[in-house]
PDB file of N, CA and C in Angstrom:
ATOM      1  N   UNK A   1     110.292 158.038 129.152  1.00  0.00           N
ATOM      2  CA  UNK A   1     109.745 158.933 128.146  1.00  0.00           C
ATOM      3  C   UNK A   1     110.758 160.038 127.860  1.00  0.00           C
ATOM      4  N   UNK A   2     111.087 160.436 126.483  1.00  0.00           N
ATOM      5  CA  UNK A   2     111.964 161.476 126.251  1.00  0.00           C
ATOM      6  C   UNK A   2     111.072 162.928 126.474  1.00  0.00           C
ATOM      7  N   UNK A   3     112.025 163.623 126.795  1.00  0.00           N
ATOM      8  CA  UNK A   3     111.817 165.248 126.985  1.00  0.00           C
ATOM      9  C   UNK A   3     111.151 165.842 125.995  1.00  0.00           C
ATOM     10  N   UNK A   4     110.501 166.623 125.913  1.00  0.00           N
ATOM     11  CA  UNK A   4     109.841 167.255 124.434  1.00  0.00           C
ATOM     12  C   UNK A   4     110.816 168.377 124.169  1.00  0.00           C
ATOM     13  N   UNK A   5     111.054 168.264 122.435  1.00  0.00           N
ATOM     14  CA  UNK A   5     112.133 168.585 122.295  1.00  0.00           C
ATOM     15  C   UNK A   5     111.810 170.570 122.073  1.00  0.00           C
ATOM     16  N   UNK A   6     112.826 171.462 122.779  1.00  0.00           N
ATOM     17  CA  UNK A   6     112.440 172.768 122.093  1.00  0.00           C
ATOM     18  C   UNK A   6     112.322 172.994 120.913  1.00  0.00           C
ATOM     19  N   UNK A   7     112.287 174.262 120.319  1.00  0.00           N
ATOM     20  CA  UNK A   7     112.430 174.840 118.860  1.00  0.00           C
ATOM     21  C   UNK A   7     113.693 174.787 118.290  1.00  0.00           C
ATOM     22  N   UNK A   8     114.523 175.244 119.073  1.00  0.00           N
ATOM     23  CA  UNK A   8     116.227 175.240 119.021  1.00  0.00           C
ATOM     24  C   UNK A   8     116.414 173.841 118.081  1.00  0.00           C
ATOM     25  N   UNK A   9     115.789 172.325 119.008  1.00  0.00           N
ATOM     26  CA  UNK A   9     115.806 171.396 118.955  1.00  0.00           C
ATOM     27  C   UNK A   9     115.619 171.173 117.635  1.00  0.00           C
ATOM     28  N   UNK A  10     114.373 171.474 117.274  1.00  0.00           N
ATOM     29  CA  UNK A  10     113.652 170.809 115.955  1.00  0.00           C
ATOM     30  C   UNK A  10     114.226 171.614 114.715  1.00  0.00           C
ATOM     31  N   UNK A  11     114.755 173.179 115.003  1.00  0.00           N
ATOM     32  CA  UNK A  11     115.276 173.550 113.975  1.00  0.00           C
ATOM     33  C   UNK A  11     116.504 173.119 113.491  1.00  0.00           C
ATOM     34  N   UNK A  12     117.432 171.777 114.180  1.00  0.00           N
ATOM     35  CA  UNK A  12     118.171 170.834 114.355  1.00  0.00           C
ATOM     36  C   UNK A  12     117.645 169.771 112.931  1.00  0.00           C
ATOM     37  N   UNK A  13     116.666 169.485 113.247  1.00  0.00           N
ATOM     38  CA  UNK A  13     116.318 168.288 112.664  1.00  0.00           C
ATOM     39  C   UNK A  13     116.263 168.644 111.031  1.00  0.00           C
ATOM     40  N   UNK A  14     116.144 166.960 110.615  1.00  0.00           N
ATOM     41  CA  UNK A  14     116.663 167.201 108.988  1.00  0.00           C
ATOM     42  C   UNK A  14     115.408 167.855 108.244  1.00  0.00           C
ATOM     43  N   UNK A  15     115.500 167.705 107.248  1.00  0.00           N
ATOM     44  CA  UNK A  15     114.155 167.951 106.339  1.00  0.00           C
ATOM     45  C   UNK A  15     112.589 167.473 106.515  1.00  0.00           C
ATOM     46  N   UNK A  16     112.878 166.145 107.081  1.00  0.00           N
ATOM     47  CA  UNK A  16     111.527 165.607 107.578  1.00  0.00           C
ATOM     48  C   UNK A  16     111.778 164.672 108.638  1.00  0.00           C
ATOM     49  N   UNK A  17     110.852 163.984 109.500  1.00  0.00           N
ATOM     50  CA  UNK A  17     110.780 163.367 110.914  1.00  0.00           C
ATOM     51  C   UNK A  17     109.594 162.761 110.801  1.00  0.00           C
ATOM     52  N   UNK A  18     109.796 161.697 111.801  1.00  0.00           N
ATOM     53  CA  UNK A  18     108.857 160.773 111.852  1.00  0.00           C
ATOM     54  C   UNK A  18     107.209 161.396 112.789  1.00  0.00           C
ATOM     55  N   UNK A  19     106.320 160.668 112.265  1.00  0.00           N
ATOM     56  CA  UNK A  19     105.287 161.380 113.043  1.00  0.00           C
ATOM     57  C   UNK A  19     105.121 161.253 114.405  1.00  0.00           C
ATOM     58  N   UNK A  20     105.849 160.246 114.915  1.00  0.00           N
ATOM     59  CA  UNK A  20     106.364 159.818 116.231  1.00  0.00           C
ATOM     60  C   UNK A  20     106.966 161.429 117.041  1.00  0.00           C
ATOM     61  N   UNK A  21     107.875 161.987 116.219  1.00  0.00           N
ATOM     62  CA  UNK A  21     109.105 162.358 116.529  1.00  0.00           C
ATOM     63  C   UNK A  21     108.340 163.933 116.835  1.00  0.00           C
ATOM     64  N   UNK A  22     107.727 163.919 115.542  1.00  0.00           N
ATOM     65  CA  UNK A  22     106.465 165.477 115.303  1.00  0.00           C
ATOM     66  C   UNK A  22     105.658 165.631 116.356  1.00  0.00           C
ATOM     67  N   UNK A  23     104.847 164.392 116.540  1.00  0.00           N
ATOM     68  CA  UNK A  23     104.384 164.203 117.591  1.00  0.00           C
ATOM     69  C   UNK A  23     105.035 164.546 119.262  1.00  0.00           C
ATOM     70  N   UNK A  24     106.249 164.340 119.329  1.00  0.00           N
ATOM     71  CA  UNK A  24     106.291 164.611 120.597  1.00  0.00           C
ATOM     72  C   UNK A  24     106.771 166.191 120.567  1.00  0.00           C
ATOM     73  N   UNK A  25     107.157 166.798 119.601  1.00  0.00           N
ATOM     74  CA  UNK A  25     107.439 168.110 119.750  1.00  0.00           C
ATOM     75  C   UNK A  25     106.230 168.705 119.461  1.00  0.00           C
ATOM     76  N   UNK A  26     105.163 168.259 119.529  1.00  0.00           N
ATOM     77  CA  UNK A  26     103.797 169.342 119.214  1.00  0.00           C
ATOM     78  C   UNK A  26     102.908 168.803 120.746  1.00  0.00           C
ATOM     79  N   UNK A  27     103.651 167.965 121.824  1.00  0.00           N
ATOM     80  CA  UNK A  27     103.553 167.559 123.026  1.00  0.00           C
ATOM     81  C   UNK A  27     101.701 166.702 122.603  1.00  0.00           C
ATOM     82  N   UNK A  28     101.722 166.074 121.527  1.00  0.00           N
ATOM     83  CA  UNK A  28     100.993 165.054 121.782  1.00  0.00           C
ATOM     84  C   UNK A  28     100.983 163.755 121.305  1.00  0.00           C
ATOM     85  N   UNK A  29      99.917 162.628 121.394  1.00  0.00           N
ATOM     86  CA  UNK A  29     100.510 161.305 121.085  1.00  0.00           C
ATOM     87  C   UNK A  29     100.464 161.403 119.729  1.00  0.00           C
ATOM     88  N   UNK A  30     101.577 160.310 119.447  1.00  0.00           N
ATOM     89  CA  UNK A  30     101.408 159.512 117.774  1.00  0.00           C
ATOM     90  C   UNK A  30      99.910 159.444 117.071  1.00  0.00           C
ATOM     91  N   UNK A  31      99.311 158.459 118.306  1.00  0.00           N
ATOM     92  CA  UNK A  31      98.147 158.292 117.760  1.00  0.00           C
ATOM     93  C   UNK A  31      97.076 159.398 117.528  1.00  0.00           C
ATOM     94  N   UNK A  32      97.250 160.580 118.076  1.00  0.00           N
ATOM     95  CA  UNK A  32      96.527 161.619 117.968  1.00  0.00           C
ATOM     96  C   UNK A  32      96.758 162.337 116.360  1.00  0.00           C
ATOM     97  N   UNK A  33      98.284 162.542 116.512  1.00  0.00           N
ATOM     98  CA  UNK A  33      98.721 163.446 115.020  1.00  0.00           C
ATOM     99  C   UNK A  33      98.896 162.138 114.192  1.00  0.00           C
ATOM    100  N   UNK A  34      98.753 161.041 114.095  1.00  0.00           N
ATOM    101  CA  UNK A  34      97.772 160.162 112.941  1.00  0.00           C
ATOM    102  C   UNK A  34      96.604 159.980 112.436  1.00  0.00           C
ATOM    103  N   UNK A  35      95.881 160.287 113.373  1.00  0.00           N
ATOM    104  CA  UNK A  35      94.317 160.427 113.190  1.00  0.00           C
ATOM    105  C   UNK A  35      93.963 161.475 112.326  1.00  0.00           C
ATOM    106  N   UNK A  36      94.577 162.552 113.253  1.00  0.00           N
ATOM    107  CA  UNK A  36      94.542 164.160 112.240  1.00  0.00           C
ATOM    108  C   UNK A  36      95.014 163.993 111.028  1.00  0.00           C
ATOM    109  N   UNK A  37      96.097 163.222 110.437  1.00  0.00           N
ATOM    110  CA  UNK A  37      96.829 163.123 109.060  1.00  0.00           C
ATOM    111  C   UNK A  37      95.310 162.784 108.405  1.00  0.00           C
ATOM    112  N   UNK A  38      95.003 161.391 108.938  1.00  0.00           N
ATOM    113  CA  UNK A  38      93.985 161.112 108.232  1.00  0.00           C
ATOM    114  C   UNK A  38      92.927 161.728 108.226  1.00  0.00           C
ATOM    115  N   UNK A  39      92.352 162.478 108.705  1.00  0.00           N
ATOM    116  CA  UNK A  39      91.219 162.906 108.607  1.00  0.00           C
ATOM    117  C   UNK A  39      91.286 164.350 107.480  1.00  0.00           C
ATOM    118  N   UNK A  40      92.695 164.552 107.287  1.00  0.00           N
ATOM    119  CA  UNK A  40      93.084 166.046 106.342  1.00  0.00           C
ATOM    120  C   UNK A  40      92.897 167.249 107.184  1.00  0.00           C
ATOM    121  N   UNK A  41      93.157 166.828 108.685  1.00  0.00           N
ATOM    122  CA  UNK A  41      92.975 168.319 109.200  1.00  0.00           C
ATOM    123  C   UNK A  41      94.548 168.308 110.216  1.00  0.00           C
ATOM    124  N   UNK A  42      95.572 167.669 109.791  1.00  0.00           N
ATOM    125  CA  UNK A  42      96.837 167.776 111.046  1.00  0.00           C
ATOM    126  C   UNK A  42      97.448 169.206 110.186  1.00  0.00           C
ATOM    127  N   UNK A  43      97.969 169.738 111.975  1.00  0.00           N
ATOM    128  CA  UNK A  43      98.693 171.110 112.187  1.00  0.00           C
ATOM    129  C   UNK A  43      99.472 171.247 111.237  1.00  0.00           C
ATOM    130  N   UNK A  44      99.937 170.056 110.790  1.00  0.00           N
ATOM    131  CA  UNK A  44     101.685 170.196 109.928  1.00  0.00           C
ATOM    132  C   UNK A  44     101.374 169.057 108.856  1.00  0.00           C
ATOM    133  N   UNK A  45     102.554 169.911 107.581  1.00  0.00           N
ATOM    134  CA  UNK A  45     102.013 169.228 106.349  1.00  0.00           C
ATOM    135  C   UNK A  45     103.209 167.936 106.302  1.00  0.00           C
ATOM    136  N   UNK A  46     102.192 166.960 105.753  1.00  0.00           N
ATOM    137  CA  UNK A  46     103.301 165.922 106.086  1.00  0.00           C
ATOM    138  C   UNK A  46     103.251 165.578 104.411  1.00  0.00           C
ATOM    139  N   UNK A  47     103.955 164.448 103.766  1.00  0.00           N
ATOM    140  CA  UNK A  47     104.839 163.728 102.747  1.00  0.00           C
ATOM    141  C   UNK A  47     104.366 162.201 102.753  1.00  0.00           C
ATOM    142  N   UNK A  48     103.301 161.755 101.969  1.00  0.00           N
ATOM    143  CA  UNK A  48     103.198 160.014 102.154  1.00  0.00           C
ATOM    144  C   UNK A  48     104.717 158.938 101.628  1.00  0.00           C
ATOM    145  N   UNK A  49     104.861 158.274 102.329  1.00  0.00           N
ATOM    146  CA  UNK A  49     106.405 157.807 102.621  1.00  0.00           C
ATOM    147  C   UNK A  49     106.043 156.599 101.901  1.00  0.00           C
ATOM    148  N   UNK A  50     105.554 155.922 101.361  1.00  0.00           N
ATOM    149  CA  UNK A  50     105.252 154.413 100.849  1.00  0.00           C
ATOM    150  C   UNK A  50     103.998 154.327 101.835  1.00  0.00           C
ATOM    151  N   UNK A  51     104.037 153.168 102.801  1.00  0.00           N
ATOM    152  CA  UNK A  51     102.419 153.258 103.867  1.00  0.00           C
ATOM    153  C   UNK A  51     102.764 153.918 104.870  1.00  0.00           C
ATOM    154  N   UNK A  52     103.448 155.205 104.984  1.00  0.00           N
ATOM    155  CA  UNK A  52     103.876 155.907 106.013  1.00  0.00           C
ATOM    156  C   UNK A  52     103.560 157.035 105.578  1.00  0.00           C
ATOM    157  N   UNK A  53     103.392 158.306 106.885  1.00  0.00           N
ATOM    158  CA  UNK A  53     103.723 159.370 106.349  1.00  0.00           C
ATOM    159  C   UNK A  53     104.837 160.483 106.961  1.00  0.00           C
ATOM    160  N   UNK A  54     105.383 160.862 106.533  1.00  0.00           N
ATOM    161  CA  UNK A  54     106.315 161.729 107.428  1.00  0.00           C
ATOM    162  C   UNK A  54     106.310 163.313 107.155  1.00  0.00           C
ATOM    163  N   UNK A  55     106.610 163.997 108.291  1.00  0.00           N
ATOM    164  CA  UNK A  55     106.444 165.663 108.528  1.00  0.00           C
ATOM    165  C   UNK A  55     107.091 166.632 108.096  1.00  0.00           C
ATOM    166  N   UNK A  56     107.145 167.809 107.314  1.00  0.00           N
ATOM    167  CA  UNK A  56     108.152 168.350 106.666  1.00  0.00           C
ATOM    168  C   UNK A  56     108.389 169.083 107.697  1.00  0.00           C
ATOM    169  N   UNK A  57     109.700 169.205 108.003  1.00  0.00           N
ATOM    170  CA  UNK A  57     110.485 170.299 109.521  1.00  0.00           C
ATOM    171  C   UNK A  57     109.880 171.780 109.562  1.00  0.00           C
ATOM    172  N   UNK A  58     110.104 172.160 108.186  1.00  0.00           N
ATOM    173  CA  UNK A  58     110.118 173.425 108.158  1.00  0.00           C
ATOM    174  C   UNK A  58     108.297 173.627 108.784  1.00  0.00           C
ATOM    175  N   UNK A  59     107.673 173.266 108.215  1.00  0.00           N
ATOM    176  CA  UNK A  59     105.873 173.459 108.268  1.00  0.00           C
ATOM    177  C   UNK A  59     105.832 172.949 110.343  1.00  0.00           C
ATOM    178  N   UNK A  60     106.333 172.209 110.329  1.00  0.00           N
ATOM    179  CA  UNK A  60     107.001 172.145 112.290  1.00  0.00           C
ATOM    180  C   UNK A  60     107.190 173.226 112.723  1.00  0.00           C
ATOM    181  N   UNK A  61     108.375 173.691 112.576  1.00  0.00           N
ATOM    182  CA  UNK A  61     108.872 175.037 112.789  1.00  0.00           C
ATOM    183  C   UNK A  61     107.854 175.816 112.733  1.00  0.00           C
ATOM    184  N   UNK A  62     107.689 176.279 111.515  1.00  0.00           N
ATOM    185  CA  UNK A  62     106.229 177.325 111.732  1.00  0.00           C
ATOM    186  C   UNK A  62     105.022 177.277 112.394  1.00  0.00           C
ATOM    187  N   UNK A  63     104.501 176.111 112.958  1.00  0.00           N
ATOM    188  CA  UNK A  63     103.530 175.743 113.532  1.00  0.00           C
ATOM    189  C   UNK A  63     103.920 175.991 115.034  1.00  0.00           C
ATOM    190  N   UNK A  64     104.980 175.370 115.737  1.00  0.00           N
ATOM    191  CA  UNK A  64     105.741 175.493 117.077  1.00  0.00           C
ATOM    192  C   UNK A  64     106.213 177.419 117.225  1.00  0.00           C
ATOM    193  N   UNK A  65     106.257 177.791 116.040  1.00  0.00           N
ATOM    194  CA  UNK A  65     106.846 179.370 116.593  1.00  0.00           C
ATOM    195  C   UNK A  65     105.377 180.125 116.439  1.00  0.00           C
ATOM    196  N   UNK A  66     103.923 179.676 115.879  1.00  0.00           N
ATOM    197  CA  UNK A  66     102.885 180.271 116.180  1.00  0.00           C
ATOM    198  C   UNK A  66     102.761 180.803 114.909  1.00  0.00           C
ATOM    199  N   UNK A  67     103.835 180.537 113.744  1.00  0.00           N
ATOM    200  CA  UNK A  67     102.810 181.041 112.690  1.00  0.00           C
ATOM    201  C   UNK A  67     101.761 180.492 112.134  1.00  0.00           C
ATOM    202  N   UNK A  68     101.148 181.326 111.549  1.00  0.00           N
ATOM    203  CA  UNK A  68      99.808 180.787 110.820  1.00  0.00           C
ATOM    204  C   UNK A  68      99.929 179.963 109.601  1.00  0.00           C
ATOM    205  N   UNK A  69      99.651 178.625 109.480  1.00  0.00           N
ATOM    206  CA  UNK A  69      99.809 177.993 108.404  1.00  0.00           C
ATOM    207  C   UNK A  69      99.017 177.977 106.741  1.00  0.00           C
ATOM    208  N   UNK A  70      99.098 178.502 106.124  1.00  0.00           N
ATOM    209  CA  UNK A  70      98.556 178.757 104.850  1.00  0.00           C
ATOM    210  C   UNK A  70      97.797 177.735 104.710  1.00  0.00           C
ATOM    211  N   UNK A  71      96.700 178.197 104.173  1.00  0.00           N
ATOM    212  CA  UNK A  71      95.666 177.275 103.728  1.00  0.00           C
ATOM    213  C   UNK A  71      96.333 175.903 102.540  1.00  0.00           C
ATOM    214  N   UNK A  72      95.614 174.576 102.599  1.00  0.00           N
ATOM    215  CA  UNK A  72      96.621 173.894 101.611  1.00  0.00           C
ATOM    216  C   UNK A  72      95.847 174.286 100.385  1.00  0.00           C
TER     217      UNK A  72
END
């Protein structure tokens, strides 16, 4: 299992990441922050990818440093 990555880390990462990837820097499973996508209530705003969806970094970032995420 990989390390969960810090903030340092993710403020590294490109524009968007897999929910896999989101997932382990918000220290829970895939299948958890998929469920949440679907249901319209996950921490972080994600981007529908074709039948995928993927996480915008920045809305990461703000969520991992404790800011408050604006209503959508």
């Amino acid at each position: 299992m990989n390390k969960q990555p810090t903030l340092a880390d993710v403020r590294k990462w490109p524009a968007t990441v897999s929910v896999t990837q989101a997932a382990q820097a918000l220290g829970c499973s895939k299948s958890h922050l998929h469920e949440r996508i679907k249901r319209g209530d996950s921490p972080v705003k994600t981007i529908p990818f074709g039948a995928r969806h993927v996480v915008i970094t920045a809305d990461l970032v703000r969520v991992l440093s404790g800011e408050e995420r604006a209503a959508a």
